[in-house]
Protein backbone atom coordinates (compact mmCIF):
# COMPACT_ATOMS: atom_id res chain seq x y z
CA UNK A 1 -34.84 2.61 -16.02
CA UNK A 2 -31.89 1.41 -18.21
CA UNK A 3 -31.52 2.80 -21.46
CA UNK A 4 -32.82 0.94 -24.57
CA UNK A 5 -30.36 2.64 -26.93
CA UNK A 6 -26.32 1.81 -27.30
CA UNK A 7 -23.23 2.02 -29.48
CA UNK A 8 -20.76 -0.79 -30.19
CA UNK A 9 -18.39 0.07 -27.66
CA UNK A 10 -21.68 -0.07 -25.27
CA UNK A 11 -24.34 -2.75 -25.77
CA UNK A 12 -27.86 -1.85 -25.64
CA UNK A 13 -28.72 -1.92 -21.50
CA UNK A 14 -26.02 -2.48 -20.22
CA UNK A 15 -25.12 1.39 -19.28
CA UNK A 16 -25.75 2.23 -15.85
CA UNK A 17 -27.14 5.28 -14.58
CA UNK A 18 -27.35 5.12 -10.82
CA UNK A 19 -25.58 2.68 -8.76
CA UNK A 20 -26.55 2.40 -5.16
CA UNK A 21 -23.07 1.37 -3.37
CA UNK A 22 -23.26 -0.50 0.47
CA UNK A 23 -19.87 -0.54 1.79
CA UNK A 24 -18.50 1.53 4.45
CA UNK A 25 -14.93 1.43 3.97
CA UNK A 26 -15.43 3.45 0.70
CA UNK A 27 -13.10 1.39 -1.22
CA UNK A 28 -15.96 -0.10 -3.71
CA UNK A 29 -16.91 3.46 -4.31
CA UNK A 30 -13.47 4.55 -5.25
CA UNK A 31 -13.02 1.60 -7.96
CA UNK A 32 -16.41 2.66 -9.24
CA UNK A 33 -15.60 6.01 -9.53
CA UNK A 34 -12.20 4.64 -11.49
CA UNK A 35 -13.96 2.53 -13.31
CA UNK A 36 -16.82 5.90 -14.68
CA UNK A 37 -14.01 7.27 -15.70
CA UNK A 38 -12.83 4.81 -18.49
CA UNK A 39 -16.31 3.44 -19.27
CA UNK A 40 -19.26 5.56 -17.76
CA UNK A 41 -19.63 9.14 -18.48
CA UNK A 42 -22.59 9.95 -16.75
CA UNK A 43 -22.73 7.50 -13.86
CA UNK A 44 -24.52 8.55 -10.44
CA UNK A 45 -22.98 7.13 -7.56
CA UNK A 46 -24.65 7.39 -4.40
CA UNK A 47 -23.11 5.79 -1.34
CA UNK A 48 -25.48 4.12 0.97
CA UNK A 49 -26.49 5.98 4.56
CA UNK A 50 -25.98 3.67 7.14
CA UNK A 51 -27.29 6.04 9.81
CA UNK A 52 -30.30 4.88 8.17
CA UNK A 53 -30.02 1.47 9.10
CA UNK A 54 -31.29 -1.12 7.33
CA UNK A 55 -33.36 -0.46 4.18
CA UNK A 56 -37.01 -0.04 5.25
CA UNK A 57 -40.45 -1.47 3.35
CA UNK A 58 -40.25 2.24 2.19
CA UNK A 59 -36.98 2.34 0.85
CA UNK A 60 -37.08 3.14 -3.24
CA UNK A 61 -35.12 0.73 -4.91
CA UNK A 62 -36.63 1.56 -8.30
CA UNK A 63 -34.53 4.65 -8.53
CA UNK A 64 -31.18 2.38 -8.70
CA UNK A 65 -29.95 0.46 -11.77
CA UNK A 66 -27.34 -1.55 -9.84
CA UNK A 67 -26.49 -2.11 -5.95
CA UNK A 68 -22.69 -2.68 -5.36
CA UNK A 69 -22.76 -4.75 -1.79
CA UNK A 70 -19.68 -5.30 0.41
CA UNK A 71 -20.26 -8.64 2.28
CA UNK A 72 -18.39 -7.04 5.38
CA UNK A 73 -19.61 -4.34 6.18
CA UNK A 74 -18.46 -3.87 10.01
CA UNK A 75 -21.93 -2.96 11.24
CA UNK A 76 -22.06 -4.94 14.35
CA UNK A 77 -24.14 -7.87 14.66
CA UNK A 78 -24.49 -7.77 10.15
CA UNK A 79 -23.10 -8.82 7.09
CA UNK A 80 -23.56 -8.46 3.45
CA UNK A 81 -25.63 -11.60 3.25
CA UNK A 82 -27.94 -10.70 5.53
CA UNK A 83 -28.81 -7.58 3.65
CA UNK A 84 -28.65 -9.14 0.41
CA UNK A 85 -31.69 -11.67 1.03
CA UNK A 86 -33.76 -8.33 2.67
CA UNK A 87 -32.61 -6.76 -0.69
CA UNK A 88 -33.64 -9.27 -3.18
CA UNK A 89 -37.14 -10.34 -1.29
CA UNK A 90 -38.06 -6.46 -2.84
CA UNK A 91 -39.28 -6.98 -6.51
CA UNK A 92 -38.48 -3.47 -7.11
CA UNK A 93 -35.05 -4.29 -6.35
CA UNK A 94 -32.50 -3.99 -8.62
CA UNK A 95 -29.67 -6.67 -9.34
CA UNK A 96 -26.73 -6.90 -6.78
CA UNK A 97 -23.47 -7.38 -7.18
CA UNK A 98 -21.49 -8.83 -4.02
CA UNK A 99 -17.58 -7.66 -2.95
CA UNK A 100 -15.91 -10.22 -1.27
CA UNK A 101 -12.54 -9.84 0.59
CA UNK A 102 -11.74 -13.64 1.11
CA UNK A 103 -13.83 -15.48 -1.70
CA UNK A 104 -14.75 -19.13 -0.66
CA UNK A 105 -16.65 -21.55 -3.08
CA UNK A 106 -19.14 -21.88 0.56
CA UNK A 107 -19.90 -18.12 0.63
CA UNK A 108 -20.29 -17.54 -3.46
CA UNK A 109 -22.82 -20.39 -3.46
CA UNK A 110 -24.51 -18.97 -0.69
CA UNK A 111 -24.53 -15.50 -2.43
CA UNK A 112 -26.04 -16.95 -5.59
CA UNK A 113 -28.79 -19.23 -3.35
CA UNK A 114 -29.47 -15.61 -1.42
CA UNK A 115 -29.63 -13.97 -5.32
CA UNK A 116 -26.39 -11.70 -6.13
CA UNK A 117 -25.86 -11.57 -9.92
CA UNK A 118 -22.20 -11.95 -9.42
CA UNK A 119 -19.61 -12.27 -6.66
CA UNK A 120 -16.48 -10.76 -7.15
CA UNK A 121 -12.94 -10.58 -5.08
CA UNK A 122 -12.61 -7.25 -5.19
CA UNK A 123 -8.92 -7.76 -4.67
CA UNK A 124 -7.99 -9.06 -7.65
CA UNK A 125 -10.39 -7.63 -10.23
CA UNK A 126 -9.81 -5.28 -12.29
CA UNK A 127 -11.45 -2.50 -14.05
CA UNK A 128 -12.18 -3.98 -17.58
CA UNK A 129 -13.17 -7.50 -15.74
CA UNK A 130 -15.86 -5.12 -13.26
CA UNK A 131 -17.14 -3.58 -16.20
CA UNK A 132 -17.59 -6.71 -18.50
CA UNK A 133 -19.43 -8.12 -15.02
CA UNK A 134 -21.26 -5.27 -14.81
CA UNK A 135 -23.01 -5.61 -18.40
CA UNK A 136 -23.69 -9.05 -18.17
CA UNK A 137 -25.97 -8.43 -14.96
CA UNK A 138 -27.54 -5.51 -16.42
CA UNK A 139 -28.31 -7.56 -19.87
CA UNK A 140 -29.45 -10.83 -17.71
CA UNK A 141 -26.92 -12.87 -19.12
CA UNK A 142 -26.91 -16.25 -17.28
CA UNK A 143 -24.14 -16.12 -14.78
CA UNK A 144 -20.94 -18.39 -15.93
CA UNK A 145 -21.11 -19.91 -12.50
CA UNK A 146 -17.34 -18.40 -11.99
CA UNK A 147 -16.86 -15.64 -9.65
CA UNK A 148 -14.91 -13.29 -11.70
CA UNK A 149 -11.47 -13.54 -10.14
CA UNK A 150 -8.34 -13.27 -11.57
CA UNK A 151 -5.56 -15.51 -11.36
CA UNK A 152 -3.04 -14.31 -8.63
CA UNK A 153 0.68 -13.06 -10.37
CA UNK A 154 2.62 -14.79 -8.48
CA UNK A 155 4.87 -12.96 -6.59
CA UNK A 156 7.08 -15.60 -4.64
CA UNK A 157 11.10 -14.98 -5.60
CA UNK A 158 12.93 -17.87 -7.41
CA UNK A 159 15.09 -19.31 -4.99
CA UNK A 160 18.03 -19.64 -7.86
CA UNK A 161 17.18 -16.44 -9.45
CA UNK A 162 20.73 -14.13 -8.87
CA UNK A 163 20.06 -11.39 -6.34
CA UNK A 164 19.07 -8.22 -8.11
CA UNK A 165 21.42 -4.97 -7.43
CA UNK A 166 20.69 -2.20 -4.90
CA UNK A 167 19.03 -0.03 -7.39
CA UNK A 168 17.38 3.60 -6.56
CA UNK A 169 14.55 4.57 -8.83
CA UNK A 170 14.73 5.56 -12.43
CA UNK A 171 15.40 9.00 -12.04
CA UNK A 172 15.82 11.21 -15.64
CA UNK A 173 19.71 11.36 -16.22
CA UNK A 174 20.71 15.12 -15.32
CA UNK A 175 22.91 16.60 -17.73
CA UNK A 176 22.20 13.96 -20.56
CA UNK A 177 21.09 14.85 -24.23
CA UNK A 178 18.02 16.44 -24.31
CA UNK A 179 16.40 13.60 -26.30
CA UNK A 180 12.06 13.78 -27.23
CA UNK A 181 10.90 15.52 -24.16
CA UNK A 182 8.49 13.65 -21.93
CA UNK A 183 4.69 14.33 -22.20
CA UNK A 184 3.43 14.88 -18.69
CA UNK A 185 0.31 13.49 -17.77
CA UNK A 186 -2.96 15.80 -17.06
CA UNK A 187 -3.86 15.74 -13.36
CA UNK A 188 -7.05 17.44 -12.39
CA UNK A 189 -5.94 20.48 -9.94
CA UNK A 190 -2.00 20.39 -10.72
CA UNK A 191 0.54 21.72 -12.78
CA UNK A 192 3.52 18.91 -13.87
CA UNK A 193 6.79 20.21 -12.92
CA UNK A 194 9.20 16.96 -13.84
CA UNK A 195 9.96 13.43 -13.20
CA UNK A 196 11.07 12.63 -10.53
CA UNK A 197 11.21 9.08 -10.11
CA UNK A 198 10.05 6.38 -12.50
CA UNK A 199 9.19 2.32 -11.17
CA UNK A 200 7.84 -0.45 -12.28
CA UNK A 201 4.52 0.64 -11.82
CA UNK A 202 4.34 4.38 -10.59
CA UNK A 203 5.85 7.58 -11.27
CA UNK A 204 6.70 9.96 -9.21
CA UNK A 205 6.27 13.52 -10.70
CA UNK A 206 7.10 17.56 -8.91
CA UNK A 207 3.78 19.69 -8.93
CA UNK A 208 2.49 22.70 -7.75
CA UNK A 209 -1.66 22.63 -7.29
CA UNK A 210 -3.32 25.02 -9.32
CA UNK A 211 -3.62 28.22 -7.84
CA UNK A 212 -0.99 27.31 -5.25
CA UNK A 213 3.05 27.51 -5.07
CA UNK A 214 3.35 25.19 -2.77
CA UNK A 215 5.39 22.21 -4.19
CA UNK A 216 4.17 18.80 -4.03
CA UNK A 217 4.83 15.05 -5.01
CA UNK A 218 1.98 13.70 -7.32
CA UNK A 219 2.42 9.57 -7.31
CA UNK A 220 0.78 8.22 -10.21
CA UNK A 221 -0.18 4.93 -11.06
CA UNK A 222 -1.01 4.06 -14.54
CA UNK A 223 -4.15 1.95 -15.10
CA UNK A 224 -4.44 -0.07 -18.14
CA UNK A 225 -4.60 -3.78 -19.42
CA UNK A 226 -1.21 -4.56 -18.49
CA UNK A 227 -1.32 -3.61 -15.16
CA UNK A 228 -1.07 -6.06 -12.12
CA UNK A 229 -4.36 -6.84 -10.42
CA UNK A 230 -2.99 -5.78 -6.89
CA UNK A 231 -1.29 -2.66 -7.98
CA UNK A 232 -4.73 -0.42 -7.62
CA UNK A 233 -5.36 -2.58 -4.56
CA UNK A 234 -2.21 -1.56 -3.06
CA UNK A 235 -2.17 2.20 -4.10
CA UNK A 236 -5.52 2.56 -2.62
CA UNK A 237 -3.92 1.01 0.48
CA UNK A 238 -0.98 3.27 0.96
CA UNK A 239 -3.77 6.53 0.78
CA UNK A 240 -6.23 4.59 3.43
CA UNK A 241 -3.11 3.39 5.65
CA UNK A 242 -1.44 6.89 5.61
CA UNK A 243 -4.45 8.62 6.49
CA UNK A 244 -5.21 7.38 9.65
CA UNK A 245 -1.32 7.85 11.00
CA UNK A 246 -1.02 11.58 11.57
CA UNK A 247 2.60 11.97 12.59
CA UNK A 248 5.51 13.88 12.08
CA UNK A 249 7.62 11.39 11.08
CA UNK A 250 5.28 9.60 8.20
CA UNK A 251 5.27 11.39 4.98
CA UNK A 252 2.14 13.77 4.48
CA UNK A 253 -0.84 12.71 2.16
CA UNK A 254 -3.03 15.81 0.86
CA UNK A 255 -5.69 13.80 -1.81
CA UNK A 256 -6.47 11.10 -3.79
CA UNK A 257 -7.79 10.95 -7.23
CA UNK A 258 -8.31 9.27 -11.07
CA UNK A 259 -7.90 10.34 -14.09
CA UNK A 260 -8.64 9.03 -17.15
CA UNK A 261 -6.18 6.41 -17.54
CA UNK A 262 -4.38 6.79 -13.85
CA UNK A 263 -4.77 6.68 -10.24
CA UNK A 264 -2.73 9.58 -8.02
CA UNK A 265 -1.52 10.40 -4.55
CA UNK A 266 -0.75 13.44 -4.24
CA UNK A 267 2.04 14.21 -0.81
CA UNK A 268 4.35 16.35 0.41
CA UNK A 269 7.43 16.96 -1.71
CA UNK A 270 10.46 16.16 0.10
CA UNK A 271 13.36 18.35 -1.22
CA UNK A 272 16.64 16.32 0.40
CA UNK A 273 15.89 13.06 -1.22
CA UNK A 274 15.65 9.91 0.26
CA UNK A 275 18.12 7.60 2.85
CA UNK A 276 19.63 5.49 -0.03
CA UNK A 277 21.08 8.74 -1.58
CA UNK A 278 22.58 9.96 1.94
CA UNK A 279 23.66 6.38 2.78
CA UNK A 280 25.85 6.58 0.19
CA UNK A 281 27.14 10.32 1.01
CA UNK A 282 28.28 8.55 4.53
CA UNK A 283 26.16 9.04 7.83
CA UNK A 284 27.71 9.34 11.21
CA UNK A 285 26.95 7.51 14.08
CA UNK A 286 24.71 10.32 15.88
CA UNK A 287 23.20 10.83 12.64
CA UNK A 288 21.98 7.21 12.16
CA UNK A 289 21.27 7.12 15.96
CA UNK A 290 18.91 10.20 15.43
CA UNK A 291 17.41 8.66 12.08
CA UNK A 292 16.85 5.21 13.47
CA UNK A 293 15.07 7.42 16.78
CA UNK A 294 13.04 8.87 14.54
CA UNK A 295 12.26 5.64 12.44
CA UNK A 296 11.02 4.60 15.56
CA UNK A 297 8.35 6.97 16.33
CA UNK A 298 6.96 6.63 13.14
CA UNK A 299 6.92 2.71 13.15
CA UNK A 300 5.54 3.20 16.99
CA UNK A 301 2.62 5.65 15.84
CA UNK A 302 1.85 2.86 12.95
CA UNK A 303 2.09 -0.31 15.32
CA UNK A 304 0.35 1.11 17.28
CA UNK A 305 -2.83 1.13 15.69
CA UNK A 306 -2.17 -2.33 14.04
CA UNK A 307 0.21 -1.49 10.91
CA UNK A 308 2.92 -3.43 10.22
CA UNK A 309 5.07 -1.72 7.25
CA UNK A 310 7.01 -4.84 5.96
CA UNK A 311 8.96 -2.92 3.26
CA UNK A 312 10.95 -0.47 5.02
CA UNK A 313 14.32 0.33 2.94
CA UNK A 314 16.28 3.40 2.40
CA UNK A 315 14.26 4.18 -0.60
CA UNK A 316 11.20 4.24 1.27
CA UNK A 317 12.46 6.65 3.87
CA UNK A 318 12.35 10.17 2.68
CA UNK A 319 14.11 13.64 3.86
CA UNK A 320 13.02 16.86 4.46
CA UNK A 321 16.38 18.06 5.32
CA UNK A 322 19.82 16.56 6.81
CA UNK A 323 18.04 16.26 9.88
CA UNK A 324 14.25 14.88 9.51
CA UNK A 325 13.06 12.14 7.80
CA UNK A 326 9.53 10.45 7.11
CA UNK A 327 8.53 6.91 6.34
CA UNK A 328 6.21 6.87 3.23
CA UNK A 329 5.30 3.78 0.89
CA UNK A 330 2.89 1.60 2.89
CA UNK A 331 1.58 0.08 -0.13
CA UNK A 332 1.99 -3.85 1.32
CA UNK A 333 1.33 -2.32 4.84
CA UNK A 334 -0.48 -4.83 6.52
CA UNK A 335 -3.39 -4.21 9.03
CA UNK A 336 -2.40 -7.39 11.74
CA UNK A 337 -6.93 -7.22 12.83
CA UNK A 338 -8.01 -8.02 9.15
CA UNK A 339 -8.03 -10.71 7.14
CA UNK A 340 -7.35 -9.25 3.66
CA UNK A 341 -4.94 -10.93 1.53
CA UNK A 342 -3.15 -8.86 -1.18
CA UNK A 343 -0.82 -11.83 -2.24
CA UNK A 344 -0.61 -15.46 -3.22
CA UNK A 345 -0.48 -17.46 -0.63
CA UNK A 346 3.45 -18.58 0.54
CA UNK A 347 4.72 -15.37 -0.85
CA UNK A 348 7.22 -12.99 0.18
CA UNK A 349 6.70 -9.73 0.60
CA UNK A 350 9.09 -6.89 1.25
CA UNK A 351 12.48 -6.36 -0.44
CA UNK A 352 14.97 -8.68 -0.46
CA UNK A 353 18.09 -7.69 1.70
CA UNK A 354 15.75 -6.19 4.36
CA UNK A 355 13.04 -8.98 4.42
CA UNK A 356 12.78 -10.49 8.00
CA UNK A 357 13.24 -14.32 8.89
CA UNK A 358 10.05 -15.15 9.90
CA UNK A 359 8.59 -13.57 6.75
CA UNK A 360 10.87 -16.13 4.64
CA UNK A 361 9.76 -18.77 7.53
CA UNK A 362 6.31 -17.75 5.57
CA UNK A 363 5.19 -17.57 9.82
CA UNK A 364 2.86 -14.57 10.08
CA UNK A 365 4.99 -11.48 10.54
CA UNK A 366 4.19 -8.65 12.82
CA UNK A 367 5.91 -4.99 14.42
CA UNK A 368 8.86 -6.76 15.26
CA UNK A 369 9.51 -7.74 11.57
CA UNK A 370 9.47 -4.26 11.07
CA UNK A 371 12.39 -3.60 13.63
CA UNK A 372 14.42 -6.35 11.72
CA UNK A 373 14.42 -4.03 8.54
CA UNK A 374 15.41 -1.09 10.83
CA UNK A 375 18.29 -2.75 12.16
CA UNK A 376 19.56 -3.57 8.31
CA UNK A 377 19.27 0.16 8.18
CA UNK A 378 21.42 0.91 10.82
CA UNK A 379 23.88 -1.40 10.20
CA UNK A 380 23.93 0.26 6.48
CA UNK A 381 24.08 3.54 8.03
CA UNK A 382 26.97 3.08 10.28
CA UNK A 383 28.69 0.61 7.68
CA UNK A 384 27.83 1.98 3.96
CA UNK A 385 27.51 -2.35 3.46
CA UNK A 386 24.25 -4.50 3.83
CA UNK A 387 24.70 -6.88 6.75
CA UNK A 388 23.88 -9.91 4.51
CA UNK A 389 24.74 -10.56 1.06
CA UNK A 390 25.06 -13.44 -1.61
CA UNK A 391 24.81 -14.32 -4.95
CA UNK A 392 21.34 -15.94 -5.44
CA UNK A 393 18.09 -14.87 -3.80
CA UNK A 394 17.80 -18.85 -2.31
CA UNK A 395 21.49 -18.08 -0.36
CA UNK A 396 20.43 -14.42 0.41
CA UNK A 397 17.70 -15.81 2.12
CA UNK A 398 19.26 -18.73 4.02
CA UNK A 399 21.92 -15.53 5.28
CA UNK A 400 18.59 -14.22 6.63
CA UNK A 401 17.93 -17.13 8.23
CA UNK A 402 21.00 -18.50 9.68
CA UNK A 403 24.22 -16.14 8.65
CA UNK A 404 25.56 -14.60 12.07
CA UNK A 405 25.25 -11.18 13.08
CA UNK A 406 28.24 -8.92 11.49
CA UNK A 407 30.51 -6.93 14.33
CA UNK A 408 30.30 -3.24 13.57
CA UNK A 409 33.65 -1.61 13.05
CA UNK A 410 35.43 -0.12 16.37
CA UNK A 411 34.55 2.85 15.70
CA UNK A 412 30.92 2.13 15.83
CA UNK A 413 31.33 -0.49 18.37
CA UNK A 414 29.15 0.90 21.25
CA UNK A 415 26.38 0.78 18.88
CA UNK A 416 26.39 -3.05 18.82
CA UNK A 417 23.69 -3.77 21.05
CA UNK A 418 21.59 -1.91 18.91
CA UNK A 419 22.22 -3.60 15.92
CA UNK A 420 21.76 -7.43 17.41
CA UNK A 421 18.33 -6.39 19.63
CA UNK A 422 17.14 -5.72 15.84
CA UNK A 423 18.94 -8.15 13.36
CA UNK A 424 18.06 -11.18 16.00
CA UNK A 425 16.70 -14.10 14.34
CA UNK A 426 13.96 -15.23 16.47
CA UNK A 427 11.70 -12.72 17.10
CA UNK A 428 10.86 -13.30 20.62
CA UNK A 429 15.24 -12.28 21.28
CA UNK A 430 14.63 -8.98 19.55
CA UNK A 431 13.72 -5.31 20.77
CA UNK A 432 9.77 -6.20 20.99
CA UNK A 433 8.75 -2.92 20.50
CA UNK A 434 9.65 0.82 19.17
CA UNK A 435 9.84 2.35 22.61
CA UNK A 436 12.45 -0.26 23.68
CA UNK A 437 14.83 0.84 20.26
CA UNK A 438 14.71 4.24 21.79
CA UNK A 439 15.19 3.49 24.89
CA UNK A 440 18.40 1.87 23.91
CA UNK A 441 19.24 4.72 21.53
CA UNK A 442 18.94 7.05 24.79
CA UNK A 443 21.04 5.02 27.08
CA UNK A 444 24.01 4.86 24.30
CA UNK A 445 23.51 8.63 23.64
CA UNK A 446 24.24 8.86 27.84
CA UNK A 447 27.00 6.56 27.69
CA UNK A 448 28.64 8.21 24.46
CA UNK A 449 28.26 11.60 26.70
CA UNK A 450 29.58 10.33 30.02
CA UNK A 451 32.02 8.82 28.46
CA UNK A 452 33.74 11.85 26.80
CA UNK A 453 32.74 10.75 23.62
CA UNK A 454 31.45 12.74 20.68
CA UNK A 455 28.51 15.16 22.45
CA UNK A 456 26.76 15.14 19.12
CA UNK A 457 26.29 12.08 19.29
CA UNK A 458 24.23 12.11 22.31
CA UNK A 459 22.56 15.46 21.29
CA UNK A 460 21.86 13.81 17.54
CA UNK A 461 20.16 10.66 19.39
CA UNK A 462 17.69 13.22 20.77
């Protein structure tokens, strides 16, 4: 069933050919397909039917080299372990590895009593740590009693650290010396037009799909030793988050893919750039009003179906002209009905001067953390200045925490309200959800308009 022949790179046996995967999310297929295409050419991967049921006494296992078993696997009334002692009573069953979302030392020694031949966090492996797992099943290495996880990066701030500057993206300097032109990466389906934003992590790069003139945005993620544990994690995320909110006002996803040493999203290009860059070309009060409104019906789609944001920032807010926007980057979005954990423990999450205070409280944050980072938007919107600043992240956080609420300028003054239903620091005194934001964007759109004042700005609040 398993080859008897290898190379160096690939000991003897330890090559799978088919690889039975039970997990209904699809995530555990998607890192296996990643993972095929840096270390198995010819890998079969067939995803289990679960309109089948539960394997039968008829059920072939012999055809498999390797079962890849999520322990929950949202089939009411089941879970991973349950299948795993049905699967391993079999003798012609091959070995199982086990996925675990929240690994416990309880439920990895009741994996290994029930007969799993490893037990993996599948949020913190990565590839080369999967496959090195992988062989030492297939070759019938005694297990190392360990369950394969990583140690967590820690991702908690120093509290003395200086605060880092309002930054936009690496972007390629326009009009600088043509210096050694970039080699674009090879995407499967897509033609490279530029760079168009660089991270720490991810690239963003112009394409057109083969065969198409449409223009898109291909987000790439490189894949390789150096990169953090979470980072696939979290890419995978942002696809599976922005999937299930189809609305107007969240940025469009069209496919998901790997290459050989890269994961991409690929999205709708938009050509006006994002709310940091207009921010600093000055916004006017209808303007923000009608930005924030429409802020809000995309955070109100998301909460709405459980998903909290928790990094929303002019960078992450994108235009598709002067007057429409769309919220994209949900890669720390979390889903407030599950359990899964994509950082240390007693981290914080989110960026710095738009984090809210119950996330630095470390108190479990929900929508209305969301609406905090809205209303640092709109106060930079109407002000071109952050509501909060200071010199070191521990001070920018205590500002958070206890600095009061800045007065808008007069000009801007009707729009007060606004700002302290968001920027409140308990949550329970702010807005408590979207539809109560616009709400109060309407009734200050009516009272700038019945009031004589500017008619845009009522019409722009629309």
């Amino acid at each position: 069933m398993i080859p008897k022949t290898g190379t160096a790179a690939e000991p003897a046996g330890t090559e799978p050919r088919k690889v039975l995967v039970i997990d209904p999310s699809g995530e555990a297929r998607d890192f296996l397909r990643y993972c095929v295409a840096r270390a198995w050419s010819k890998l079969i991967i067939t995803p289990y039917d679960f309109a089948l049921g539960r394997p039968g006494a008829n059920f072939d296992w012999s055809t498999f080299d390797l079962i890849i078993l999520e322990q929950q696997l949202n089939v009411p009334g089941q879970e991973g372990l349950e299948w795993l002692r049905e699967i391993r009573r079999n003798e012609r069953a091959p070995p199982v590895i086990m996925l675990v979302g929240a690994p416990t030392d309880e439920l990895r020694r009741e994996a290994k009593r029930a007969g799993a031949g490893a037990f993996l966090g599948k949020d913190e492996i990565t590839s080369n740590a999967f496959v090195r797992c992988v062989r030492r099943v297939l070759s019938g290495a005694p297990s190392t009693g360990e369950t394969a996880l990583l140690p967590m990066p820690s991702t908690a701030i120093k509290a003395d650290s200086p605060v880092p500057p309002v930054m936009a993206p690496r972007r390629p300097d326009v009009g600088a010396p043509a210096a050694k032109s970039e080699v674009h990466p090879e995407v499967p389906g897509y033609r490279i037009q530029k760079l168009i934003a660089r991270g720490n992590m991810a690239a963003v790069y112009l394409a057109r799909g083969d065969g198409d003139s449409q223009l898109i945005a291909l987000k790439l993620l490189r894949l390789d030793g150096h990169t953090d544990p979470n980072s696939l994690k979290r890419f995978m995320q942002e696809y599976q988050v922005i999937a299930r909110l189809e609305h107007k006002h969240i940025v469009r996803i069209f496919e998901r893919g790997f290459g050989s040493d890269f994961a991409f999203i690929a999205m709708e290009y938009c050509q006006a750039g994002d709310l940091k860059a207009r921010i600093r070309n000055g916004v006017s009060a209808a303007q923000a009003l009608s930005y924030l409104r429409q802020i809000m019906l995309a955070l109100g789609a998301a909460h709405a179906i459980g998903i909290v944001h928790r990094d929303l920032k002019p960078a992450n807010v994108l235009l598709r002209d002067v007057h429409s926007l769309v919220i994209t980057d949900f890669g720390i979005a979390k889903d407030i009905e599950s359990d899964a954990r994509l950082t240390a423990a007693r981290s914080i999450l989110g960026s710095l001067y738009y984090v809210s205070p119950e996330t630095i409280r470390h108190d479990q944050p929900d929508h209305r953390s969301d609406l905090y980072s809205a209303g640092v938007l709109l106060y930079q919107m109407l002000t071109s200045t952050l509501p909060f600043s200071a010199p070191t992240v521990s001070a920018m956080l205590e500002a958070h925490l206890r600095a009061p609420i800045p007065r808008l300028p007069h000009e801007s003054a009707l729009l007060q309200p606004l700002v302290d239903g968001l920027l409140a620091k308990n949550s329970e005194d702010r807005f408590q959800c979207a539809e109560d934001v616009i709400a109060g964007i309407d009734w200050i759109a009516d009272s700038l308009k019945s009031g004589g004042s500017s008619n845009a700005a009522a019409s722009g609040a629309r």
